[in-house]
N, C-alpha and C. Protein backbone atom coordinates (compact mmCIF):
# COMPACT_ATOMS: atom_id res chain seq x y z
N UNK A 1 35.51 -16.78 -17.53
CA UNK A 1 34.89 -15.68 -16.82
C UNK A 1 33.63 -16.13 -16.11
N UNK A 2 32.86 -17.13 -16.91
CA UNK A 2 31.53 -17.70 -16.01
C UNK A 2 31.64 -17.99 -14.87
N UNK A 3 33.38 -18.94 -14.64
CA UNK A 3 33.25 -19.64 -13.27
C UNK A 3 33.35 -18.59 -12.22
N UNK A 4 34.16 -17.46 -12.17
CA UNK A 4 34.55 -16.29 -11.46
C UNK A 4 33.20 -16.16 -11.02
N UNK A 5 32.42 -15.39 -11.72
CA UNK A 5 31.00 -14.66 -11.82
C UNK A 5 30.43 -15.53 -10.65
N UNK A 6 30.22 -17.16 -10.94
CA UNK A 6 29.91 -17.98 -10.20
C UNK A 6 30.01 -18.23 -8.70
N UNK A 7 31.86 -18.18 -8.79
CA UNK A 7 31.83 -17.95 -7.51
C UNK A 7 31.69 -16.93 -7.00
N UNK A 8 31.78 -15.40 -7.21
CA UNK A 8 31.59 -14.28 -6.41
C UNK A 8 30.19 -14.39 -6.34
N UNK A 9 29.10 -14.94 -6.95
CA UNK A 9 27.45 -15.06 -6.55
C UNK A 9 27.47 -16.09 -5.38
N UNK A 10 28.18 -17.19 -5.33
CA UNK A 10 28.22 -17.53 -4.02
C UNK A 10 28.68 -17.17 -2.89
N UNK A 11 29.74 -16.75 -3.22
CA UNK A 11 30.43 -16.00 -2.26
C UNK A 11 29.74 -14.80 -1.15
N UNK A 12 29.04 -13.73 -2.47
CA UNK A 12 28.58 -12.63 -1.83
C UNK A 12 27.32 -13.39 -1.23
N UNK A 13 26.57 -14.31 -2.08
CA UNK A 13 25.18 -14.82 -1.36
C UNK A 13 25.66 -15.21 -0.11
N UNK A 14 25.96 -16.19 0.33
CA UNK A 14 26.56 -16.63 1.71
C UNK A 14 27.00 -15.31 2.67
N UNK A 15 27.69 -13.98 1.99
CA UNK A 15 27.75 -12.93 3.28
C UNK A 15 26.37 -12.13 3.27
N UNK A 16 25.07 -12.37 2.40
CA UNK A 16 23.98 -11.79 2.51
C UNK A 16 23.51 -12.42 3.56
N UNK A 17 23.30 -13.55 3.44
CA UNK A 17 22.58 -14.40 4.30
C UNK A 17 23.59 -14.76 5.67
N UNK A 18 24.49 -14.50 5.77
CA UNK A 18 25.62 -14.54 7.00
C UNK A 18 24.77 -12.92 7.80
N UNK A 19 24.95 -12.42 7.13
CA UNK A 19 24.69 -10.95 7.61
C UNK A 19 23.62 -10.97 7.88
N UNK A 20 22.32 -11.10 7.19
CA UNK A 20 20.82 -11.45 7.26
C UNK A 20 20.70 -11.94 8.82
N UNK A 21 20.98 -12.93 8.65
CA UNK A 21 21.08 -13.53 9.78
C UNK A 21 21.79 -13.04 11.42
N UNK A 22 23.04 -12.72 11.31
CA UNK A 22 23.47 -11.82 12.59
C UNK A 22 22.09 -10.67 12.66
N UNK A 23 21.94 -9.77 11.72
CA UNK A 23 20.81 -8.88 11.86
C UNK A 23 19.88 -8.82 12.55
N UNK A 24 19.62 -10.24 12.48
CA UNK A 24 17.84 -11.14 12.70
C UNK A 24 18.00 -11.08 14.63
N UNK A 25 19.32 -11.70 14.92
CA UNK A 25 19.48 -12.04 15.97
C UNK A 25 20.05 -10.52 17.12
N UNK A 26 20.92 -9.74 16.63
CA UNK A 26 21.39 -8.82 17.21
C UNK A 26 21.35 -7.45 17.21
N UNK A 27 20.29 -6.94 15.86
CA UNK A 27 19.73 -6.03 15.61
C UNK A 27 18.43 -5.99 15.49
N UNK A 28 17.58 -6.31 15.55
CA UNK A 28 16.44 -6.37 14.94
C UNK A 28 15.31 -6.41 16.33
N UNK A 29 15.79 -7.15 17.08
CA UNK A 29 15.10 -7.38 18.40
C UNK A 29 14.32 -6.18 19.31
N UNK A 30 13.54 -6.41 19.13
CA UNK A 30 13.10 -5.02 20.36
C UNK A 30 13.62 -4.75 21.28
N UNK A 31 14.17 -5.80 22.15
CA UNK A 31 14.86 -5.56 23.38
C UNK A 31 15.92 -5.02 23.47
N UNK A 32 16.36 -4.94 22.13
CA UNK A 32 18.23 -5.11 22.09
C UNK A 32 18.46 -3.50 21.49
N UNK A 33 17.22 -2.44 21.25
CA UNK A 33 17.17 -1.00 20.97
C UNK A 33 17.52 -0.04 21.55
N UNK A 34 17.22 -0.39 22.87
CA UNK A 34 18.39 0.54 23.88
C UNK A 34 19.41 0.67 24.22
N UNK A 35 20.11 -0.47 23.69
CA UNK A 35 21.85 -1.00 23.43
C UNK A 35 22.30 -0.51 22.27
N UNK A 36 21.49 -0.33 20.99
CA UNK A 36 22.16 -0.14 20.20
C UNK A 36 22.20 1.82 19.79
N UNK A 37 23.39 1.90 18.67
CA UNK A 37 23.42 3.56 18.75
C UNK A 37 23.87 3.92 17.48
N UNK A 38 23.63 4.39 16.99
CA UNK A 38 24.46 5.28 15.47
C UNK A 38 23.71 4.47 14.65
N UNK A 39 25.06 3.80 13.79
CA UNK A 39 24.23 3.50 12.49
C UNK A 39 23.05 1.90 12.87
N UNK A 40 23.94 1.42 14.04
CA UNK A 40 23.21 0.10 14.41
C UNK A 40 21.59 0.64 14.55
N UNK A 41 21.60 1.47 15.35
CA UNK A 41 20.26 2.20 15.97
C UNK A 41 18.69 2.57 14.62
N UNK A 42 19.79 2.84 13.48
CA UNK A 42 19.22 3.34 12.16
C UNK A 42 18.88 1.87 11.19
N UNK A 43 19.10 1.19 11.14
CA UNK A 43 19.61 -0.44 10.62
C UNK A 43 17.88 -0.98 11.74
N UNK A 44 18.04 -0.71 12.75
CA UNK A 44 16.86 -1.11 13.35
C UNK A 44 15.64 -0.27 13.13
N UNK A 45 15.50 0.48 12.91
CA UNK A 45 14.24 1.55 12.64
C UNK A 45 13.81 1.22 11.00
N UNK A 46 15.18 1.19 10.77
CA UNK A 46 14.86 0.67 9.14
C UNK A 46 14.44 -0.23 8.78
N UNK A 47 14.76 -1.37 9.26
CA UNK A 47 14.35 -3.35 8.84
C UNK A 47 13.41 -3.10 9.90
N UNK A 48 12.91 -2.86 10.85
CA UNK A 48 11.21 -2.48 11.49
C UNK A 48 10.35 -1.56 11.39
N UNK A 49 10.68 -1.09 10.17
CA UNK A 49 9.57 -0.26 9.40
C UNK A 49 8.97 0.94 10.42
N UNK A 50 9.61 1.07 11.08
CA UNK A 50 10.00 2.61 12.08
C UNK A 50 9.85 3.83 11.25
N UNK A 51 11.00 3.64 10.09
CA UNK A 51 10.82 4.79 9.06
C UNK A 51 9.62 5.01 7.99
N UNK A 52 9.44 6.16 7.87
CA UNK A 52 8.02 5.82 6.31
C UNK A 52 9.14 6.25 5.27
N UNK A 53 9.60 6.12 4.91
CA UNK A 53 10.50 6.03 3.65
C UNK A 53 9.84 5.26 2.43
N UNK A 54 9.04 4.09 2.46
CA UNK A 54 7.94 3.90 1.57
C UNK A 54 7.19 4.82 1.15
N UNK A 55 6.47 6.08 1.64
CA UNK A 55 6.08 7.06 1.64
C UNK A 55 6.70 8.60 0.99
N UNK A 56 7.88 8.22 1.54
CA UNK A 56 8.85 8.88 0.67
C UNK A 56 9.33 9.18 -0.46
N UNK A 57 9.70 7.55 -0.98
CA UNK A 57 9.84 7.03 -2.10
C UNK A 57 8.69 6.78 -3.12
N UNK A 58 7.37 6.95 -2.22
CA UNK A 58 6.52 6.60 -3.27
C UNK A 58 6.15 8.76 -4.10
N UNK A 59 6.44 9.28 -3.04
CA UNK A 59 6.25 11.02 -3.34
C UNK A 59 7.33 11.02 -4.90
N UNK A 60 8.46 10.92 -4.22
CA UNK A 60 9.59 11.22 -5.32
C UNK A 60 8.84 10.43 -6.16
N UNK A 61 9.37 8.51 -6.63
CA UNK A 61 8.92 8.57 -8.04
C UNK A 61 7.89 9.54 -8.89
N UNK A 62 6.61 9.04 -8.18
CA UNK A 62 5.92 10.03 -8.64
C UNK A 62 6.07 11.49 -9.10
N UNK A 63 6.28 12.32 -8.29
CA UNK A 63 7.09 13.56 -8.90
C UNK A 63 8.01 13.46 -10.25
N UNK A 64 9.01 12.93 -10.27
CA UNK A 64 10.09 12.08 -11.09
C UNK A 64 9.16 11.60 -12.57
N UNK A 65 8.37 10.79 -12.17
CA UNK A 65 7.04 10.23 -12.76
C UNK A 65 6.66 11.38 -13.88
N UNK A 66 5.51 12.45 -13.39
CA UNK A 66 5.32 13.07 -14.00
C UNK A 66 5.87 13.97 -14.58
N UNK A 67 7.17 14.74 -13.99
CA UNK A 67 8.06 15.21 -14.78
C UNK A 67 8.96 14.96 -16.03
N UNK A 68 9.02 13.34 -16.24
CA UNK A 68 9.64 12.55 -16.92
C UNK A 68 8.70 12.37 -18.18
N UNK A 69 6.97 12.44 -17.90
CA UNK A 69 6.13 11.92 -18.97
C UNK A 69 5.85 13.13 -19.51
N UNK A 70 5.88 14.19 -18.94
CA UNK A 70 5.43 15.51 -19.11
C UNK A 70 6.32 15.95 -20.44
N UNK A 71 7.49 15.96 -20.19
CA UNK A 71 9.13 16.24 -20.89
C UNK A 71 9.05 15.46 -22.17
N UNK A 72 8.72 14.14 -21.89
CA UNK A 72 8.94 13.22 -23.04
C UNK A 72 7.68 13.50 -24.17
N UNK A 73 6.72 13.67 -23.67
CA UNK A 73 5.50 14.18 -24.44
C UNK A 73 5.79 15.40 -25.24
N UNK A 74 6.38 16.33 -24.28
CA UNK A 74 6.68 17.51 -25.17
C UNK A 74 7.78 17.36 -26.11
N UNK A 75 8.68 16.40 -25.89
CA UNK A 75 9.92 16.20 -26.94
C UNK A 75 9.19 15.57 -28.23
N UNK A 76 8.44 14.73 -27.79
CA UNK A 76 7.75 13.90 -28.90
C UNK A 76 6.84 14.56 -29.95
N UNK A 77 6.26 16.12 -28.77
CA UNK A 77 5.44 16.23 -30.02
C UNK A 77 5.73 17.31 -30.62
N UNK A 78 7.01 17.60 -30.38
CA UNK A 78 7.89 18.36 -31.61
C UNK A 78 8.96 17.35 -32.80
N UNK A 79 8.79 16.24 -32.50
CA UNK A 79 9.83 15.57 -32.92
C UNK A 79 9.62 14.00 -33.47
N UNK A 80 7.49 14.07 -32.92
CA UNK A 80 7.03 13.06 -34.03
C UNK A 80 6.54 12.64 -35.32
N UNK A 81 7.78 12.85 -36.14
CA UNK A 81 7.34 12.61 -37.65
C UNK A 81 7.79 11.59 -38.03
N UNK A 82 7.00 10.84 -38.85
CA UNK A 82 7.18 9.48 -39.14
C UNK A 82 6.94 9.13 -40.65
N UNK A 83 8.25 8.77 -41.05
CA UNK A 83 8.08 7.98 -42.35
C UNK A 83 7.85 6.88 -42.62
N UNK A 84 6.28 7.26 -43.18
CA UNK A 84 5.83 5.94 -44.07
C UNK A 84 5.91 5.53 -45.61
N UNK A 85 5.95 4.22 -45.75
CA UNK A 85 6.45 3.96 -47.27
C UNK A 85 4.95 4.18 -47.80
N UNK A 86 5.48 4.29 -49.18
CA UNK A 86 3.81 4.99 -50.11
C UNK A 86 4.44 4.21 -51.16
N UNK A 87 3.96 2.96 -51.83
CA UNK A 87 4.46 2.39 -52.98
C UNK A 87 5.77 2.78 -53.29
N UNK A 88 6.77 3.36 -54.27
CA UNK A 88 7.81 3.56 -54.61
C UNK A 88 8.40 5.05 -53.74
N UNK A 89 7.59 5.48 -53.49
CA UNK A 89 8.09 6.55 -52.64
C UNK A 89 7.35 6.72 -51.02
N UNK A 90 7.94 7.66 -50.35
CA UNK A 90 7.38 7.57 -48.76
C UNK A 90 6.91 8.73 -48.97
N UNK A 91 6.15 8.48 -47.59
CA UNK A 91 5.83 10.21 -46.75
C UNK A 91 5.90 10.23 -45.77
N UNK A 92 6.53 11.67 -45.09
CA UNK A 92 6.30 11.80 -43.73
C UNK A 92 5.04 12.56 -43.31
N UNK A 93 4.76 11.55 -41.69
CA UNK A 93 3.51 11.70 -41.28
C UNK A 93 3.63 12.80 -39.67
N UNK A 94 3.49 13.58 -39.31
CA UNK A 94 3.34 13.96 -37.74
C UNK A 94 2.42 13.32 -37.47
N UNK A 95 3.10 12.49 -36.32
CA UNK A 95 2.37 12.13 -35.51
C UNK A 95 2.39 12.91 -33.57
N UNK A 96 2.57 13.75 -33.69
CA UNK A 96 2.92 14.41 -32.85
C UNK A 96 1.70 14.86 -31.56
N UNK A 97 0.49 14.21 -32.05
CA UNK A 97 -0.38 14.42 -31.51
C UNK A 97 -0.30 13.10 -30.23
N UNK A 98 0.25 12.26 -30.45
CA UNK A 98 0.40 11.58 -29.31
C UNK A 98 1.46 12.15 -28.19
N UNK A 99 2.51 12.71 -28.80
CA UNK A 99 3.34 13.84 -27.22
C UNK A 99 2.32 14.53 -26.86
N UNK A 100 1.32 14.97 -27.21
CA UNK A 100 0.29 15.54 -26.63
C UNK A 100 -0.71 14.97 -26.01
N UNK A 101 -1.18 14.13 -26.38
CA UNK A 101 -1.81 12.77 -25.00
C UNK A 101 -1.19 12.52 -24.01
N UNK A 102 0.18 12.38 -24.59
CA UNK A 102 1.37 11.55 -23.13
C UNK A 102 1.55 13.01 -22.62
N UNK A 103 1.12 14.09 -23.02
CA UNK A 103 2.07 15.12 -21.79
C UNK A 103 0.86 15.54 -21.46
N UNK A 104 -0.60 15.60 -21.55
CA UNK A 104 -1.62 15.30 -19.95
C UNK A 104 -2.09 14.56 -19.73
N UNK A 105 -2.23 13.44 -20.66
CA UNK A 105 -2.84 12.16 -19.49
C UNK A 105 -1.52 11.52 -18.35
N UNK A 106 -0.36 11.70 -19.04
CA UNK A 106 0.69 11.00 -18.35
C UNK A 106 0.68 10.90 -16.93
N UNK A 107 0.80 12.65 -16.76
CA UNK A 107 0.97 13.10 -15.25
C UNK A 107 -0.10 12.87 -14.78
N UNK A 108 -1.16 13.04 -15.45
CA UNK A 108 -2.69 13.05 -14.48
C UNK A 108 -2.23 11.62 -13.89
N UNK A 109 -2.87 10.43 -14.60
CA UNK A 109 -2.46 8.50 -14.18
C UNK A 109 -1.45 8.66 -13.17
N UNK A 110 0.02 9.16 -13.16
CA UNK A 110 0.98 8.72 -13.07
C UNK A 110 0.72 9.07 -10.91
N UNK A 111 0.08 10.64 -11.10
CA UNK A 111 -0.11 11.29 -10.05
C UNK A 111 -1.40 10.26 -9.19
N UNK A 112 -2.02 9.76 -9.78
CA UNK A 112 -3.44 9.09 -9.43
C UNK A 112 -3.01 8.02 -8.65
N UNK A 113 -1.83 7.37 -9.68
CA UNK A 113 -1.60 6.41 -9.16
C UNK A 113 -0.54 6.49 -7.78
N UNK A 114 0.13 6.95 -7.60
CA UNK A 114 0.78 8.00 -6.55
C UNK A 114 -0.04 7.95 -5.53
N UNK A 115 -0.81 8.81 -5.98
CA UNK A 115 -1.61 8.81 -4.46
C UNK A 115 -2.75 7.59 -3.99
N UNK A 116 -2.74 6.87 -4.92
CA UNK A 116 -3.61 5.25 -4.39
C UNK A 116 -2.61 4.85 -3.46
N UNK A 117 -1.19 4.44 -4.15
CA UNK A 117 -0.38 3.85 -3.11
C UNK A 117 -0.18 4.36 -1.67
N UNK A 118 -0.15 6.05 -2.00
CA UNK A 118 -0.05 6.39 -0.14
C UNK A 118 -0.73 6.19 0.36
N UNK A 119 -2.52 6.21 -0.57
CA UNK A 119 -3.82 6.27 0.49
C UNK A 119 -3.56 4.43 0.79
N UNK A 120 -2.84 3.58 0.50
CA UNK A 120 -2.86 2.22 0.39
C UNK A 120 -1.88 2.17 1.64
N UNK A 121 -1.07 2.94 1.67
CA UNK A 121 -0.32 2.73 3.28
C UNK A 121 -0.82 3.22 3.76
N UNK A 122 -1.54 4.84 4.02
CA UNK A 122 -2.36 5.03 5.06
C UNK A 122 -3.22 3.75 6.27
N UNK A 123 -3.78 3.32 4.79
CA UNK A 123 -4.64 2.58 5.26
C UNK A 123 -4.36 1.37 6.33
N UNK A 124 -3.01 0.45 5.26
CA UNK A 124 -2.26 -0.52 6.09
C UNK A 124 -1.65 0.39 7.79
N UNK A 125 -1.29 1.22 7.51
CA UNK A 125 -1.02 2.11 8.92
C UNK A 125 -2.04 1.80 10.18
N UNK A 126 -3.51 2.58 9.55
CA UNK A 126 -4.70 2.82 10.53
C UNK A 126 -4.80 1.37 10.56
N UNK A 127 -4.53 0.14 10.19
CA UNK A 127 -5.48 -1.07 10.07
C UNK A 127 -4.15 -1.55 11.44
N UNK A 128 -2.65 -1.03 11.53
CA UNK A 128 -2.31 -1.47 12.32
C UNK A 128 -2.60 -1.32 13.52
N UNK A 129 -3.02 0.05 13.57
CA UNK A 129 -2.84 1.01 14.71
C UNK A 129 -4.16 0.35 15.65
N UNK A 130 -5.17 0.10 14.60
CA UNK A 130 -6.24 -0.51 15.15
C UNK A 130 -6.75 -1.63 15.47
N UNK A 131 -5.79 -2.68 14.29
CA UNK A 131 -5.27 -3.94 15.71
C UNK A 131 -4.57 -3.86 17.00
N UNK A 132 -3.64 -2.63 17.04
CA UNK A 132 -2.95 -2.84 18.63
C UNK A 132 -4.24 -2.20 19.16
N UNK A 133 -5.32 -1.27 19.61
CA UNK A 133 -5.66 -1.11 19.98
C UNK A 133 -7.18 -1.77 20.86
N UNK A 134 -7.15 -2.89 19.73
CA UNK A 134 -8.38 -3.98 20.31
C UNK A 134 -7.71 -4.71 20.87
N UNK A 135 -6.41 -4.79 20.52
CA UNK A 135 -5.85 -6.46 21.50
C UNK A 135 -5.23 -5.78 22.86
N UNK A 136 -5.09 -4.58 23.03
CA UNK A 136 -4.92 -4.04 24.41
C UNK A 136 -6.38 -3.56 25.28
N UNK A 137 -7.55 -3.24 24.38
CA UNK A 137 -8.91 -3.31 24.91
C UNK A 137 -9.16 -4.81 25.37
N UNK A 138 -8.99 -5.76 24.48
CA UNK A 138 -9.07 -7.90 24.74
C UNK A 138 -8.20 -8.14 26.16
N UNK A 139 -7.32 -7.54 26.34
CA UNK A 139 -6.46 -8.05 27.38
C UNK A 139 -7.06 -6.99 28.71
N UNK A 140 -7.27 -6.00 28.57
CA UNK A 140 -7.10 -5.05 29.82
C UNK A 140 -8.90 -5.25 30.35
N UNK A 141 -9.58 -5.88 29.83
CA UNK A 141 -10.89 -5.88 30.09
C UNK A 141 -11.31 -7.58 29.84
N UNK A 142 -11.41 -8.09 31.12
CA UNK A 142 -11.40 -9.48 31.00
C UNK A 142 -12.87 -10.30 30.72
N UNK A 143 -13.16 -11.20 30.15
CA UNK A 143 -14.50 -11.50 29.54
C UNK A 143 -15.05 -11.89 31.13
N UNK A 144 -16.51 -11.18 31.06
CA UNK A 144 -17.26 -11.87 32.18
C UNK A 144 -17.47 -13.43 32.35
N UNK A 145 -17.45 -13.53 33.51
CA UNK A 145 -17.73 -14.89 34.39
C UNK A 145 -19.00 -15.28 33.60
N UNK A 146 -19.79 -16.53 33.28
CA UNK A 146 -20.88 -17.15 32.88
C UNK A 146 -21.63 -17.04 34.10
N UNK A 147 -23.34 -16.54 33.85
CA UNK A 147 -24.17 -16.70 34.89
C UNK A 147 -24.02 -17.68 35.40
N UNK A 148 -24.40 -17.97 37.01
CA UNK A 148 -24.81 -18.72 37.29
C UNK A 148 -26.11 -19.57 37.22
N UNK A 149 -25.98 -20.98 36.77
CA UNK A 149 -27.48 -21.74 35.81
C UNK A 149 -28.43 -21.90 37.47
N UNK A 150 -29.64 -21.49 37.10
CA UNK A 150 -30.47 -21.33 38.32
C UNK A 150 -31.51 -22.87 38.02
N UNK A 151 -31.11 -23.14 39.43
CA UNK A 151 -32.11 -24.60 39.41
C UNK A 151 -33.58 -24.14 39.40
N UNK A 152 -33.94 -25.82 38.80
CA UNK A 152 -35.35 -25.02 38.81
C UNK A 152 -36.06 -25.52 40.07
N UNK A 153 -37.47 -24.70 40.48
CA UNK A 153 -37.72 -24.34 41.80
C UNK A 153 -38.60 -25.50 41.66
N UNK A 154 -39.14 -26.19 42.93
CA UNK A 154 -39.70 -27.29 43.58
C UNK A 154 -41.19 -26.66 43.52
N UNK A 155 -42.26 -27.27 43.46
CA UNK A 155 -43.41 -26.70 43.76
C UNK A 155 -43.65 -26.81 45.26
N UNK A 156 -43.93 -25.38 46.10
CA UNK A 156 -43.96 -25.54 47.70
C UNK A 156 -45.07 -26.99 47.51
N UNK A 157 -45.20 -27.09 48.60
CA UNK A 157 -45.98 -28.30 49.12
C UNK A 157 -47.11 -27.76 50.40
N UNK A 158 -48.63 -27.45 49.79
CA UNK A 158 -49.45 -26.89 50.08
C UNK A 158 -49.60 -27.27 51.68
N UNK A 159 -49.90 -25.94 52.74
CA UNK A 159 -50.10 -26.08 54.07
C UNK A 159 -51.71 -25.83 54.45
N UNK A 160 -51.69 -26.75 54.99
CA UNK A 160 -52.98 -26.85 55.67
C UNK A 160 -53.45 -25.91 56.70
């Protein structure tokens, strides 16, 4: 069964990188966007970061996120009792006070962190927006000419 496994990892690797590659050359191009249409058209917006779907994806987990820690906190802290051994016999302990940590600190962090990452693309966004905008100010406004270096002046030569 290893060798199989083996070869279908080569196999499929070689049509990643087969494909990768056509992509690179026939989709991906700026020039080549007005030629393309449907799903080709979508394939390009997508691998050139056209779409915010990072943005997207970072909303959902999050959401997902805190709903998930919120839930689990509350399961836990109906349902954390814990047996500990006591010399020849045990006891059970609730510990249930930790589903209650995890169900508000969870969401608070989980949400915090959520929104660092968008304010973290924002940012990468404005930082692009504001490189194209100096290097089209650099080009459209051309650096001045250097003064001209002024000789220095002769002392007249006194008239009688």
């Amino acid at each position: 069964m290893g060798i199989v496994n083996l070869i279908l990892m080569i196999v499929f690797g070689a049509a990643a990188i087969t494909l990768a590659i056509l992509m690179a050359i026939f989709v991906l191009p700026e020039k080549k966007r007005n030629r393309l249409s449907g799903f080709f058209c979508m394939l390009h917006d997508l691998f050139n970061f056209k779409l915010g779907l990072a943005e997207v994806i970072i909303k959902v987990c999050t959401i997902a996120g805190c709903l998930f820690t919120a839930t689990f906190g509350l399961i836990y802290t109906f349902t954390g009792f814990v047996e500990v051994p006591n010399g020849w016999s045990s006891q059970v302990v609730w510990q249930g006070y930790i589903g209650l940590i995890m169900m508000i600190a969870g969401p608070v962090y989980i949400y915090v962190l959520g929104t660092l990452l968008i304010k973290f693309l924002h940012m990468a966004d404005n930082m692009v927006e504001l490189n194209k905008k100096t290097a089209r100010t650099a080009k459209a406004e051309p650096a001045p000419a250097p003064a001209p270096k002024a000789e220095p002046k002769k002392p007249a030569a006194p008239q009688p």
